[in-house]
Protein backbone atom coordinates (compact mmCIF):
# COMPACT_ATOMS: atom_id res chain seq x y z
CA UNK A 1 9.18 -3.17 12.80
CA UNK A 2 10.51 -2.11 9.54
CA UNK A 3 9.53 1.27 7.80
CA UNK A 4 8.04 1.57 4.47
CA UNK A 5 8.78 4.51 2.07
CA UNK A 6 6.85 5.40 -0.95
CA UNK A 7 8.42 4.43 -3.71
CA UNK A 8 6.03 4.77 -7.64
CA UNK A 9 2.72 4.11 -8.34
CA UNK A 10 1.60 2.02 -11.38
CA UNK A 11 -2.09 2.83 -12.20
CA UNK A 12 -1.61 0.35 -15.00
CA UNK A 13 -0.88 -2.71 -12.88
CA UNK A 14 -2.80 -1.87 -10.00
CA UNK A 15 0.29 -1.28 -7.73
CA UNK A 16 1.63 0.66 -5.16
CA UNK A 17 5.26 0.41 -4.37
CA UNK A 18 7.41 0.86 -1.96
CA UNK A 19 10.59 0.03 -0.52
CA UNK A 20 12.28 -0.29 3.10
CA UNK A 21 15.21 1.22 4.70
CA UNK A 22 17.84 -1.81 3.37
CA UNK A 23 16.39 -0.50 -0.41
CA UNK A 24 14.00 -3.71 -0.86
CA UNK A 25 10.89 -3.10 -2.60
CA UNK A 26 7.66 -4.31 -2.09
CA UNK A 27 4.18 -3.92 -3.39
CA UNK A 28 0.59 -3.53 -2.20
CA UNK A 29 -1.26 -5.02 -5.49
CA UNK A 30 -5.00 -4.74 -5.87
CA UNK A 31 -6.86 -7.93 -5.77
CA UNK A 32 -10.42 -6.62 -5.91
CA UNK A 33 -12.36 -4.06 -5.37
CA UNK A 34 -11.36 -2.20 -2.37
CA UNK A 35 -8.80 -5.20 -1.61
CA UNK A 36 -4.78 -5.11 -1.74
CA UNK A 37 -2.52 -7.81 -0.91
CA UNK A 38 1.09 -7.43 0.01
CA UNK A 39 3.79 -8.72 -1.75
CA UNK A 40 7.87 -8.57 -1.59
CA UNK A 41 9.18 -7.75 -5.24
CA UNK A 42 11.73 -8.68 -7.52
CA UNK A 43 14.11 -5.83 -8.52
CA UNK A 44 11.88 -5.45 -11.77
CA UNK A 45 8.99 -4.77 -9.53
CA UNK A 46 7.19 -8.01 -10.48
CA UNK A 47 5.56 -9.82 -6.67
CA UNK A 48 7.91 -12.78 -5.82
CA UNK A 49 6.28 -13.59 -2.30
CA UNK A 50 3.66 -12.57 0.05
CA UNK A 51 4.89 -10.17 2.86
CA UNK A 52 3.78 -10.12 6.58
CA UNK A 53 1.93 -6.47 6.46
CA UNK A 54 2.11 -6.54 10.21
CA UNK A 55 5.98 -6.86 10.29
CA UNK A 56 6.22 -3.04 8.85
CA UNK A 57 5.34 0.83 9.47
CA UNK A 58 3.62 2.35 6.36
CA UNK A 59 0.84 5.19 5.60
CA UNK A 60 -0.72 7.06 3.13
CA UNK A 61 0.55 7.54 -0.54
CA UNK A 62 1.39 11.38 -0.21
CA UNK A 63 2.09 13.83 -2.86
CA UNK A 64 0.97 13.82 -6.09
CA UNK A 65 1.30 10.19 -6.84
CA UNK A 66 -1.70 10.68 -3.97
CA UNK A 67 -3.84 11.67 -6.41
CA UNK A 68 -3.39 8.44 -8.86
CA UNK A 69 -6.44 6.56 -9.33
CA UNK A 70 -5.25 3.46 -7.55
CA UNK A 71 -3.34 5.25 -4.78
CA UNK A 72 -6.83 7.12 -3.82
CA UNK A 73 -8.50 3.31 -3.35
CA UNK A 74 -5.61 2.31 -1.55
CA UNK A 75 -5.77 5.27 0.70
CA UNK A 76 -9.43 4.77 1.54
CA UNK A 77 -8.05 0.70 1.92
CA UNK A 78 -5.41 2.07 4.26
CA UNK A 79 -7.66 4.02 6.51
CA UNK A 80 -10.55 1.70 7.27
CA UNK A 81 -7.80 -1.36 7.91
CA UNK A 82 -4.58 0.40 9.54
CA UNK A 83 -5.38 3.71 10.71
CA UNK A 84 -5.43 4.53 14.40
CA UNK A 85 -8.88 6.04 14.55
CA UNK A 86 -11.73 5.09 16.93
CA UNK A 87 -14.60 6.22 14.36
CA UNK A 88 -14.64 4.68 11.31
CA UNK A 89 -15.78 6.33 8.34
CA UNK A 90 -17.21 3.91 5.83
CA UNK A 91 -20.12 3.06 8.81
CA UNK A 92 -23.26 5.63 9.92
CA UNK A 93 -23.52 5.92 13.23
């Protein structure tokens, strides 16, 4: 499994980007409300092909890019569909 490291976030084209340890970048893109979709990128950062999510380690965007519009959705994204937790909290219980 290949490990992801934040890389920018761009607010204005709903992206969050990232590259892995061989220095390829690739992007989660927003494709709806509370939806991303993973993409491999061109050096420009522009999506070139959809990327098997499952194939890599990622997280959280950390840090102050964190607090970007777009990197808070794709943190609440990230923790309802890939983090290790046995509660989840978007339900009431």
């Amino acid at each position: 499994m290949k490990q992801l490291h934040q890389s920018l976030v761009d607010n204005d084209n709903c992206r969050l980007y990232f590259r892995d340890d061989e220095r390829v970048l690739y992007c989660f893109q927003r494709e709806g409300r509370g939806q991303f979709e993973f993409f491999e990128c061109t050096e420009e950062g522009e999506p070139l092909a959809h990327a098997d999510v499952e194939s890599f380690n990622f997280g959280n965007v950390t840090g102050e890019d964190g607090l970007a519009r777009i990197a808070v959705e794709f943190n609440e994204w990230f923790d309802v569909n890939f983090a290790e937790c046995d509660v989840n909290p978007r339900l009431s219980y």
